[in-house]
Protein backbone atom coordinates (compact mmCIF):
# COMPACT_ATOMS: atom_id res chain seq x y z
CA UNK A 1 35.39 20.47 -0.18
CA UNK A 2 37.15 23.49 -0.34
CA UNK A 3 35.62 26.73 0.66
CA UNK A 4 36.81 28.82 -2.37
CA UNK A 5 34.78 26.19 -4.36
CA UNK A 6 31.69 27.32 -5.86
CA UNK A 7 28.20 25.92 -4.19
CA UNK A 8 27.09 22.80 -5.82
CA UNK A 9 23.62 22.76 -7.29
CA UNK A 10 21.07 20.73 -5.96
CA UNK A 11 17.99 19.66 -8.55
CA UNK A 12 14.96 17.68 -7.99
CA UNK A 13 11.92 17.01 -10.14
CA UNK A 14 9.15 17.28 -9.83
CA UNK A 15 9.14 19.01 -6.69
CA UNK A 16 5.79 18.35 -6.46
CA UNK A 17 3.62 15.51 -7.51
CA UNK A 18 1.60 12.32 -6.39
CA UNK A 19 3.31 9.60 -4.29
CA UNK A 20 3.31 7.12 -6.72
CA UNK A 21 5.64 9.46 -9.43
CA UNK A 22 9.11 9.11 -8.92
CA UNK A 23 11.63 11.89 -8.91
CA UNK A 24 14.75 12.62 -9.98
CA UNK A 25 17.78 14.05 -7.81
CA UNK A 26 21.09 15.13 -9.40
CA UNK A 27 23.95 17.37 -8.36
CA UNK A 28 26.06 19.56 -10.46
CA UNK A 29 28.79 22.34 -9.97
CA UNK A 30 30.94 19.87 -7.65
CA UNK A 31 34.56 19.14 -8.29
CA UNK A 32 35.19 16.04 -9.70
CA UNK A 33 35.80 12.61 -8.00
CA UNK A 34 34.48 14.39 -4.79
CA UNK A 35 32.46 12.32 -2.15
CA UNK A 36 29.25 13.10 -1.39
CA UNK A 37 26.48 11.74 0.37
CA UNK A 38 22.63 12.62 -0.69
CA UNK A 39 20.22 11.92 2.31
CA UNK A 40 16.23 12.61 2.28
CA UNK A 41 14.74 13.24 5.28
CA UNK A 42 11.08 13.45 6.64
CA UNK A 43 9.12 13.78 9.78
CA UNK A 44 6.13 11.79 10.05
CA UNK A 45 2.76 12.84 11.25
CA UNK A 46 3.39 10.80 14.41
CA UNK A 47 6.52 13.00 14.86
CA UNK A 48 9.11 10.52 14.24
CA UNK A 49 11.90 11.35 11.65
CA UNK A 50 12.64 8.62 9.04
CA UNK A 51 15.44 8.71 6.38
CA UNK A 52 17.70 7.54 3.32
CA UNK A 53 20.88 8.43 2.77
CA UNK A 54 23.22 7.26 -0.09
CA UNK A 55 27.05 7.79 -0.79
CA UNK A 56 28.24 9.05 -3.83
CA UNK A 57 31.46 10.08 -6.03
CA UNK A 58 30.99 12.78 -8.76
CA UNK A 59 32.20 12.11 -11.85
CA UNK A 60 34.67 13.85 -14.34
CA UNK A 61 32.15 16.66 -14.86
CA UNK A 62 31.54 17.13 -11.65
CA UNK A 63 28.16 15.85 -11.46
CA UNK A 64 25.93 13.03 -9.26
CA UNK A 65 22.85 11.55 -10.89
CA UNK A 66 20.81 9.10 -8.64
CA UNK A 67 18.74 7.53 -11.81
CA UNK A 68 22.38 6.68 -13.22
CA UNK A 69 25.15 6.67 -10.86
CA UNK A 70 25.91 3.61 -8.06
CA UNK A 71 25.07 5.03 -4.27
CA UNK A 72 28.37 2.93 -2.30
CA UNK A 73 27.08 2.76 0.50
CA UNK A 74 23.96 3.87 3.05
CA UNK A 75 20.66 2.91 3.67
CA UNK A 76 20.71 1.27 -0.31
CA UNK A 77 23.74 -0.27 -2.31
CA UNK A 78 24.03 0.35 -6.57
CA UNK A 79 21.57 2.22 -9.24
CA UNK A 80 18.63 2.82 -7.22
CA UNK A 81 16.82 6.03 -8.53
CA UNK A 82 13.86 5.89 -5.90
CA UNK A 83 15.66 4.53 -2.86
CA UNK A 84 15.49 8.04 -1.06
CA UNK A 85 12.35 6.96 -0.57
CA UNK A 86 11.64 3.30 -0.13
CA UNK A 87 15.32 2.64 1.91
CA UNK A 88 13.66 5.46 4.39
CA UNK A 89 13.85 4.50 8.07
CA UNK A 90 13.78 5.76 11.41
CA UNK A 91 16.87 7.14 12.12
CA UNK A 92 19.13 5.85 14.52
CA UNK A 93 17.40 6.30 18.61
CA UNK A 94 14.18 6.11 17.12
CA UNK A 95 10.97 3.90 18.82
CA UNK A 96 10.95 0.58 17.98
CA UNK A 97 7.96 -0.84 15.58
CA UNK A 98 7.59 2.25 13.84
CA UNK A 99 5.70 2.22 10.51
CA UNK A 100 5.55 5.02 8.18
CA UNK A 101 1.58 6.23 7.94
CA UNK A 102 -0.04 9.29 6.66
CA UNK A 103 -3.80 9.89 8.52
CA UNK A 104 -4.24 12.93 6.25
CA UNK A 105 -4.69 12.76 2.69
CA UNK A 106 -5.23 16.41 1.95
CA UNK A 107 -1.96 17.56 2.58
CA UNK A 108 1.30 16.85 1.11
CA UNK A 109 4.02 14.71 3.14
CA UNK A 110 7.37 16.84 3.02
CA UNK A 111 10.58 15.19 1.77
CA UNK A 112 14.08 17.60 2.80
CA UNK A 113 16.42 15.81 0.56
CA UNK A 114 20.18 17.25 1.27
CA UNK A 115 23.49 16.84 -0.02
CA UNK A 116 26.66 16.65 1.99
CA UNK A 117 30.59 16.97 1.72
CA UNK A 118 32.25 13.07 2.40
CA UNK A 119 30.67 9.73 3.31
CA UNK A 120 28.45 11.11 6.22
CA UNK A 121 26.97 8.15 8.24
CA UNK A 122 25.21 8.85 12.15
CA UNK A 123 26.26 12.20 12.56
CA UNK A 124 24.57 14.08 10.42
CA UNK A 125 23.28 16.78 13.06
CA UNK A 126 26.63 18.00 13.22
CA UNK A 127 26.85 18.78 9.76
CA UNK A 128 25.81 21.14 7.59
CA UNK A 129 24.67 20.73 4.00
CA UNK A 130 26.17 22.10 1.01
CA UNK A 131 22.43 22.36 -0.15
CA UNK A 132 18.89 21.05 -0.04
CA UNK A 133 15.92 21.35 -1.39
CA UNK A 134 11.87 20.22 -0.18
CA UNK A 135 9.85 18.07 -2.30
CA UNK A 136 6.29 17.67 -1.81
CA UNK A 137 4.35 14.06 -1.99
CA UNK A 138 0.68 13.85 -2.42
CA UNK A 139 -2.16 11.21 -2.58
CA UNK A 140 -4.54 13.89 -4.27
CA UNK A 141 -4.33 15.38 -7.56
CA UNK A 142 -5.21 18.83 -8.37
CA UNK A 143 -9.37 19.09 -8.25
CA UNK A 144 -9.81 15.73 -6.15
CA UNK A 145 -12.70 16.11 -3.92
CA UNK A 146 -13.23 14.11 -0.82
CA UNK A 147 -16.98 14.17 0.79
CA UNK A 148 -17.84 12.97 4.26
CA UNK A 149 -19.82 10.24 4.10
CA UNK A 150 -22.58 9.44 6.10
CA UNK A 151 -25.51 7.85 5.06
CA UNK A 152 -27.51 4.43 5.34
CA UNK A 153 -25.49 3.51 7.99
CA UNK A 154 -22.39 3.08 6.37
CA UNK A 155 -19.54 5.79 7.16
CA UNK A 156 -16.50 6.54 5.02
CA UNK A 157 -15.04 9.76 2.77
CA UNK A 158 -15.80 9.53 -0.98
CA UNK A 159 -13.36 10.85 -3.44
CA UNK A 160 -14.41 12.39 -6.39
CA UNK A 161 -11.93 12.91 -9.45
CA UNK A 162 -11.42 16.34 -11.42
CA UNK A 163 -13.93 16.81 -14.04
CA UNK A 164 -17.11 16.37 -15.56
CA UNK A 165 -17.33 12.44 -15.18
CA UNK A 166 -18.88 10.31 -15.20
CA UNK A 167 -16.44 8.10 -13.61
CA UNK A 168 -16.04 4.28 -12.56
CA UNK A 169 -16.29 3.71 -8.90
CA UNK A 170 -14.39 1.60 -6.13
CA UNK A 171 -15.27 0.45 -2.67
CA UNK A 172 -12.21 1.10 -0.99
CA UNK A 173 -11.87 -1.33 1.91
CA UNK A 174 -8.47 -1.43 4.04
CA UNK A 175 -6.92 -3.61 6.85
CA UNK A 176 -9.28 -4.27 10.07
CA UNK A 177 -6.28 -1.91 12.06
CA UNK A 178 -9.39 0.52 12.59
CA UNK A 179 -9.71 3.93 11.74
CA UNK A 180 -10.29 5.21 8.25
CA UNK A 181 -7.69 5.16 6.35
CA UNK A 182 -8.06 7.28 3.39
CA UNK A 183 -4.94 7.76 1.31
CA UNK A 184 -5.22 4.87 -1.14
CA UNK A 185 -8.86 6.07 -1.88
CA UNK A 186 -7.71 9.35 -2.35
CA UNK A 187 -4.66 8.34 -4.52
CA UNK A 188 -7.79 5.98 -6.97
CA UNK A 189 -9.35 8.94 -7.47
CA UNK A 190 -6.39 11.12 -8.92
CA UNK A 191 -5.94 8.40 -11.43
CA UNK A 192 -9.71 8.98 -12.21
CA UNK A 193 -11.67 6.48 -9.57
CA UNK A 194 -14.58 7.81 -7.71
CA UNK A 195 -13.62 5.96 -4.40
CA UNK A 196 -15.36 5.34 -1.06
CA UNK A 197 -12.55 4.80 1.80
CA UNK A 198 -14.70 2.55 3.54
CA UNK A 199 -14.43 3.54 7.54
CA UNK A 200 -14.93 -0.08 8.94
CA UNK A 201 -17.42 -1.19 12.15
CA UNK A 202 -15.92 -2.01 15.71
CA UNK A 203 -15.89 -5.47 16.60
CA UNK A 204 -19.25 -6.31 18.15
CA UNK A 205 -20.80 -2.89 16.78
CA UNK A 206 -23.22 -4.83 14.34
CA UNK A 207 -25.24 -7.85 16.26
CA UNK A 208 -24.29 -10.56 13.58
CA UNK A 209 -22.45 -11.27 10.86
CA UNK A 210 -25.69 -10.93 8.43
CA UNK A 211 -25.85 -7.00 9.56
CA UNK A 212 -21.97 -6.91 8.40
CA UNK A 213 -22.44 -7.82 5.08
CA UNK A 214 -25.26 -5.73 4.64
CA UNK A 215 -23.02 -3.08 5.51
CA UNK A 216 -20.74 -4.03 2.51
CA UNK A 217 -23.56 -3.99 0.33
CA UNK A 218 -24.94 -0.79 1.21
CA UNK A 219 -21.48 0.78 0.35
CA UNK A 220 -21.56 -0.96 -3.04
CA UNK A 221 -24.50 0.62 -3.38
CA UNK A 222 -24.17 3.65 -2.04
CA UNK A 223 -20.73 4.12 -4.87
CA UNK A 224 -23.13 2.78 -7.32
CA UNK A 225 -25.91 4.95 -7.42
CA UNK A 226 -23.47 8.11 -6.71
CA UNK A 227 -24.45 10.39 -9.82
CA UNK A 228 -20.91 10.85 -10.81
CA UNK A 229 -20.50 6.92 -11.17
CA UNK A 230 -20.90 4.73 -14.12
CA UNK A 231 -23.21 2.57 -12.60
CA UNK A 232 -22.46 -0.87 -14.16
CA UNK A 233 -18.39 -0.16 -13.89
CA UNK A 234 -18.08 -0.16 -9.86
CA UNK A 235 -15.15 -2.19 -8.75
CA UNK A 236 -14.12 -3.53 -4.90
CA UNK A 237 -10.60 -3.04 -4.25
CA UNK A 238 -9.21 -5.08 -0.66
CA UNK A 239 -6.32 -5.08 1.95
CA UNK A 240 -5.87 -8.21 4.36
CA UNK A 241 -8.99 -8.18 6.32
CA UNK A 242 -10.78 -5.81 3.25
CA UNK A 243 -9.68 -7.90 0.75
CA UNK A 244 -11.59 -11.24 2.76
CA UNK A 245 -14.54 -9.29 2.75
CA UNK A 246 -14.46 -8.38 -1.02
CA UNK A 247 -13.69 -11.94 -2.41
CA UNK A 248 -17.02 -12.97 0.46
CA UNK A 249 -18.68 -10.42 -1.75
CA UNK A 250 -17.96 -11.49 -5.07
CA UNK A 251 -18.85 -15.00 -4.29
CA UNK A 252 -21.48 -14.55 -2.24
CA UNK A 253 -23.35 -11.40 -2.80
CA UNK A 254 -26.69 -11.20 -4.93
CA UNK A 255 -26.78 -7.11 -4.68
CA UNK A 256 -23.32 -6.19 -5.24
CA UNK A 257 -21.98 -7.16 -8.77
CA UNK A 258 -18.74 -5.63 -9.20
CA UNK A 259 -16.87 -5.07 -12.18
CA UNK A 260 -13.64 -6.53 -11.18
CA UNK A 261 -11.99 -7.74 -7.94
CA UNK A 262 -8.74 -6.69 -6.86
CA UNK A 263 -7.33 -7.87 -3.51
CA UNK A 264 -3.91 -7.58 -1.74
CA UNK A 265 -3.10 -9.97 0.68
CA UNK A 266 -6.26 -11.43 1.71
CA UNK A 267 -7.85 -15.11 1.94
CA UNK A 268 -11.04 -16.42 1.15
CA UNK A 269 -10.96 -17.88 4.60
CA UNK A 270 -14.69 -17.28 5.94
CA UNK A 271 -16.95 -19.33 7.70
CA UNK A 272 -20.41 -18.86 7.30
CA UNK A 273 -22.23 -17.09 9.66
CA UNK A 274 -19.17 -15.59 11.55
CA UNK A 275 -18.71 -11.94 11.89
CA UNK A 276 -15.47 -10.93 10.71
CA UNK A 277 -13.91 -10.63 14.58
CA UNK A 278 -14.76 -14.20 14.65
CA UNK A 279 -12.97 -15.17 10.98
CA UNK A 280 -9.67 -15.95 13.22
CA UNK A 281 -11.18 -17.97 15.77
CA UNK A 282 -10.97 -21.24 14.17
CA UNK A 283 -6.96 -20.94 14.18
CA UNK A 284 -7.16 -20.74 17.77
CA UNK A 285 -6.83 -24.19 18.25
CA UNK A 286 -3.30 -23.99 16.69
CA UNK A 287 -1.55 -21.74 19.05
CA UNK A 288 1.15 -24.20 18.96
CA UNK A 289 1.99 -23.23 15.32
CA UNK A 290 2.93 -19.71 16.71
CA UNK A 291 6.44 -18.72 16.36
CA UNK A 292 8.59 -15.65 16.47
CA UNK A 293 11.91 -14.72 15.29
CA UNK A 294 15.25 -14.24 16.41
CA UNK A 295 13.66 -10.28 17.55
CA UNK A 296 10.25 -11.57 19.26
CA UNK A 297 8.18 -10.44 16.25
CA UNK A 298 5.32 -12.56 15.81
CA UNK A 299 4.85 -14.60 12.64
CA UNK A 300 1.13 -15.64 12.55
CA UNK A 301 1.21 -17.31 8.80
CA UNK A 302 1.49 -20.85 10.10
CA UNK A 303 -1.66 -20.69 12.40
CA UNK A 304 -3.45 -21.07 8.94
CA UNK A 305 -1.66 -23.96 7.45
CA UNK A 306 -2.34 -26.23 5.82
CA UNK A 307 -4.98 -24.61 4.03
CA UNK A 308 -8.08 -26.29 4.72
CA UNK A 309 -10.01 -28.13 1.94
CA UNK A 310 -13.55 -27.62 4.09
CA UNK A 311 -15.29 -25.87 1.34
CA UNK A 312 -17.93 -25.22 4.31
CA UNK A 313 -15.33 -22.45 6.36
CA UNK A 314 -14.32 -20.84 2.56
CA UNK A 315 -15.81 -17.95 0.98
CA UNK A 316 -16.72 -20.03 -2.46
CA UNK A 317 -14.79 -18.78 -4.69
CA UNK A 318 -16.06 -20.47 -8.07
CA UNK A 319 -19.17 -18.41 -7.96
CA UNK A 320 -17.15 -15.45 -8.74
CA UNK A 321 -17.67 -13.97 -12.31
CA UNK A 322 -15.81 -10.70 -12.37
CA UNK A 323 -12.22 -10.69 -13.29
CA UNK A 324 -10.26 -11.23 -9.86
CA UNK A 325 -6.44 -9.88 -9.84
CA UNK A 326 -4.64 -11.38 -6.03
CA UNK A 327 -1.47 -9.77 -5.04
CA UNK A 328 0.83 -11.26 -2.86
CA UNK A 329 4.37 -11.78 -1.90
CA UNK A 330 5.82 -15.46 -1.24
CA UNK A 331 7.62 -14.07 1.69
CA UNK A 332 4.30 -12.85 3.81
CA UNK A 333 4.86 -13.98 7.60
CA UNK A 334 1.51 -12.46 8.70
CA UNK A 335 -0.87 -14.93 6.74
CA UNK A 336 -0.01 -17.60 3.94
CA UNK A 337 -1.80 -15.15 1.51
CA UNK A 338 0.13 -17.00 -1.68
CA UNK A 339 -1.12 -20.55 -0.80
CA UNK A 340 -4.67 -19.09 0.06
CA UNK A 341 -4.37 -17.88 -4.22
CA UNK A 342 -2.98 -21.49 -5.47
CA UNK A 343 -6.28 -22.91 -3.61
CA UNK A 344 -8.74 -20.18 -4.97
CA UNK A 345 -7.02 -20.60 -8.47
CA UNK A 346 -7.75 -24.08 -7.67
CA UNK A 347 -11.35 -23.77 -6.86
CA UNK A 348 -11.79 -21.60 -9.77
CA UNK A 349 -10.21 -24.34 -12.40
CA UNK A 350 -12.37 -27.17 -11.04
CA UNK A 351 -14.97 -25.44 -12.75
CA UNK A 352 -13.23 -24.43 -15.34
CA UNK A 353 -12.99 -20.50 -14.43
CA UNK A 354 -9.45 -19.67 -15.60
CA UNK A 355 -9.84 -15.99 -17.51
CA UNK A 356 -11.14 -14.24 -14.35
CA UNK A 357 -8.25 -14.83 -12.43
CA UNK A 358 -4.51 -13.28 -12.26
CA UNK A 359 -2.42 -13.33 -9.55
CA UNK A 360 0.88 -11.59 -9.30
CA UNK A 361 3.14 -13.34 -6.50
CA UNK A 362 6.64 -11.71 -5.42
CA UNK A 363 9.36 -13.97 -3.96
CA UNK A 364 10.60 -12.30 -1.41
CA UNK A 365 8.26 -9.85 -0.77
CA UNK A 366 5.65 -9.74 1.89
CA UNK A 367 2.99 -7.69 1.40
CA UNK A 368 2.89 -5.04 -1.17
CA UNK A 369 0.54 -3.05 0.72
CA UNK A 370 1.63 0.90 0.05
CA UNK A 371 1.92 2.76 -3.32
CA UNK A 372 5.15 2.28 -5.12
CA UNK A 373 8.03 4.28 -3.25
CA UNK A 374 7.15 3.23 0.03
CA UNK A 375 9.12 2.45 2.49
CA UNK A 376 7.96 -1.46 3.71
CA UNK A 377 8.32 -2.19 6.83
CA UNK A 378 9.30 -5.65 7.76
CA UNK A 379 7.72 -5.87 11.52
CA UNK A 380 5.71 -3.31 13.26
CA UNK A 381 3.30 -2.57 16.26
CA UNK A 382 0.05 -3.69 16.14
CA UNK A 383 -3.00 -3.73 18.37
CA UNK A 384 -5.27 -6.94 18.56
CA UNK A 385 -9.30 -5.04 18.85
CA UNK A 386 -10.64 -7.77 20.07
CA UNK A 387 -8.15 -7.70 23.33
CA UNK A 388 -6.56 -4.29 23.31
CA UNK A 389 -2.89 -6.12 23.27
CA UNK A 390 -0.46 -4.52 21.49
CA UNK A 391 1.77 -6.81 19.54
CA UNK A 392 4.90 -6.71 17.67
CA UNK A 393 3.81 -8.56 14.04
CA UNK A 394 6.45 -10.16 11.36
CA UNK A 395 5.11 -8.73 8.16
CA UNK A 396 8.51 -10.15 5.58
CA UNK A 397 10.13 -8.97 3.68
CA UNK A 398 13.49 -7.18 2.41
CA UNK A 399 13.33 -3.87 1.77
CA UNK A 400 14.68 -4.31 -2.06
CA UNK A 401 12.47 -6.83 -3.13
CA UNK A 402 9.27 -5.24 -1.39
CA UNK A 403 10.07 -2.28 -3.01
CA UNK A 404 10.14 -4.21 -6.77
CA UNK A 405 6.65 -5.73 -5.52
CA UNK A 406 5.35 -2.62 -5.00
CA UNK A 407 6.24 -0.74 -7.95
CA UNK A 408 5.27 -3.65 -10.58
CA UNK A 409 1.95 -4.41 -8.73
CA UNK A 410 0.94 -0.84 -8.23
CA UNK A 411 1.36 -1.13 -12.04
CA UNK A 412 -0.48 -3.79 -12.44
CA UNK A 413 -3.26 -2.83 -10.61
CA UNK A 414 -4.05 0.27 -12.84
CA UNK A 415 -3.97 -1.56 -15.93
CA UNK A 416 -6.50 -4.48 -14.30
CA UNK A 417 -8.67 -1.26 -13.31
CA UNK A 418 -8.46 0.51 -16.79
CA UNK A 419 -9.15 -2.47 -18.72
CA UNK A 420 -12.24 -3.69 -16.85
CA UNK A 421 -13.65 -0.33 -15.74
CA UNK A 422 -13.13 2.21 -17.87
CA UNK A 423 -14.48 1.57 -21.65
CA UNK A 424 -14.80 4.10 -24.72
CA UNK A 425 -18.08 5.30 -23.99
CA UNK A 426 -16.40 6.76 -20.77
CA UNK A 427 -12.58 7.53 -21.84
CA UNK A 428 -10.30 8.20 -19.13
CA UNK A 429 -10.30 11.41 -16.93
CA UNK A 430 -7.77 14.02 -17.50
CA UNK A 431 -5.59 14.48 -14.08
């Protein structure tokens, strides 16, 4: 580009907003048919930088719309308006088994998006940009409270939404990783939840596995009886491991009755009387089922197949009454999560339960596990509790298609909430 030219202009919007908005990139003031290549670029709170990077030709105004023009080439092919951020990865000399994870919910993640003369591929720190501009990303609205929680035993953070209230609640409960995760809690409440981020027990931390599902119920109850909660719209929303215990808790429970069920990627696999660090010990026995790929990641779905038809190691499903939405993708390596949902929708029609349930499934897609504009990450670390190993797990996945899955389920899931929670004695808070 020649140097006489006059700077291009860079625009972005919103330049701030929550994670689950997209935005809108588009260059002007460049000469036209000129190459150009837009690239976002973020640094993790681990300290790893991840990023997109598409290649573009201006048209005969001079101008580069993401929403509307084709990227040619980069991390994402074609009309892609959000790929800056779901086609994000590490870039190139990066540790392997990376995933993209935000431990702090109160602060914005920062997104450098950057335009550059020519097709710019690797060697990007040896260029500089004709312009850039910083967007900020965040899982809590404007007025979002979160409160430490700690109190009849059970330990989380409670988000509470902007405004007067009173609000419908959720029991937040996440993957067994450990920790508390916090951002999808905090991300409820900005679309007018009060949710607990459940903070879940160590393996072996309660004696049995009656003193773990007392814990579950003393969250329930605990969002329940909060005074900014509705108390008969209170809702249990799972992930994987979290999403086991909620459907164990809408069958099974005689204190928690929830609204409405919504779980991601979970079974209904759970023998009675097990603790949940024992749920995985009956597919021991089928260690031979265990394969990897052509990369050594681990792909644990076939340990659990076929599904079993022992109603005795099941969760029992056809005592659920709430409305029960499952999300999976066909393409989930970890667990066979979509032939764990043909079963419970099976279980459900044998007594003729077929309102309550929906269940979105993806082809392609592996889990849709992360707001919509996430980038998914087809295999990454992960360490085992129970033995401390760190393990490289097959998750599926393209990036394309678990992008779509995200975007439509996210979707879907805030509809399922607003139709069974909210109701016009209690009309929807203003973020």
């Amino acid at each position: 580009m020649s140097q006489a030219a006059p700077p291009p202009i860079l625009s972005l919007a919103p330049t701030r907003a929550l994670v689950d908005e997209a935005f809108r990139v588009r260059v002007e003031n460049l000469p036209p048919g000129a190459p150009v290549t837009l690239r976002c670029l973020h640094q993790s709170e681990d300290k790893d930088f991840w990023e997109a990077y598409g290649h573009y030709v201006s048209d005969a105004t001079g101008t580069v719309s993401v929403a509307d023009d084709a990227s040619l080439g980069g991390t994402y092919r074609g009309i892609e308006a959000t790929a800056l951020l779901w086609s994000m990865r590490p870039v190139p000399g990066s540790r392997t088994g990376l995933r993209l994870r935000k431990r702090d919910a109160r602060s914005p993640a920062l997104f450098t998006v950057s335009v550059y003369d020519g097709h710019v591929g690797r060697d990007f720190a040896d260029r500089r940009p004709l312009a850039e501009v910083l967007a900020e990303r965040w899982y809590v609205a404007p007025g979002v409270r979160g409160v430490d929680v700690r109190e009849r035993g059970v330990r989380g953070t409670l988000f509470i939404p902007s405004g007067p209230g009173p609000f419908p609640g959720l029991l937040d409960m996440r993957a067994g990783g450990g920790g508390l995760p916090e951002c999808r809690s905090a991300l409820l409440a900005s679309h007018g939840y009060v949710s607990l981020a459940l903070e879940y027990f160590a393996p072996g931390e309660l004696a049995s596995a009656d003193l773990e599902f007392n814990y579950f119920e003393s969250a329930f109850e605990l969002v329940r009886q909060h005074p900014s909660v509705v108390p008969d719209k209170v809702g249990l929303f799972g992930l994987s491991l979290g999403a086991t215990a909620a459907i164990y808790m809408a069958a099974e429970s005689s204190v928690a009755k929830p609204g409405c069920c919504v779980c991601i990627g979970g079974g209904h696999f759970y023998p009675r009387g097990k603790a949940l660090s024992g749920i995985s010990q009956p597919t021991n026995g089928n260690v031979g089922k265990l394969r990897v790929d052509e990369e050594q990641n681990l792909i644990w779905r076939d340990l659990s197949l076929p599904v079993s038809s022992d109603l005795s190691g099941k969760a029992d499903v056809r005592r659920i009454n709430c409305p029960l939405l499952l999300v999976n993708g066909q393409d989930d390596r970890n667990r066979p999560t979509s032939e764990d949902a043909a079963d419970m929708e099976r279980m459900m029609r044998s007594v003729g339960k077929r309102r309550p349930l929906s269940r979105p499934d993806y082809p392609d897609a592996g889990r849709p596990s992360e707001p919509p504009y996430s980038p998914r990450f087809r295999a990454t670390d992960f360490t085992r509790d129970s033995e401390k190993a760190r393990v490289t797990l097959l998750w599926g996945g393209r990036t394309k298609a678990p992008s779509d899955a995200q975007e439509d389920s996210w979707k879907k899931i805030l509809a399922f909430l607003q139709q069974h929670l909210y109701s016009p004695q209690y009309p929807r808070a203003r973020m």
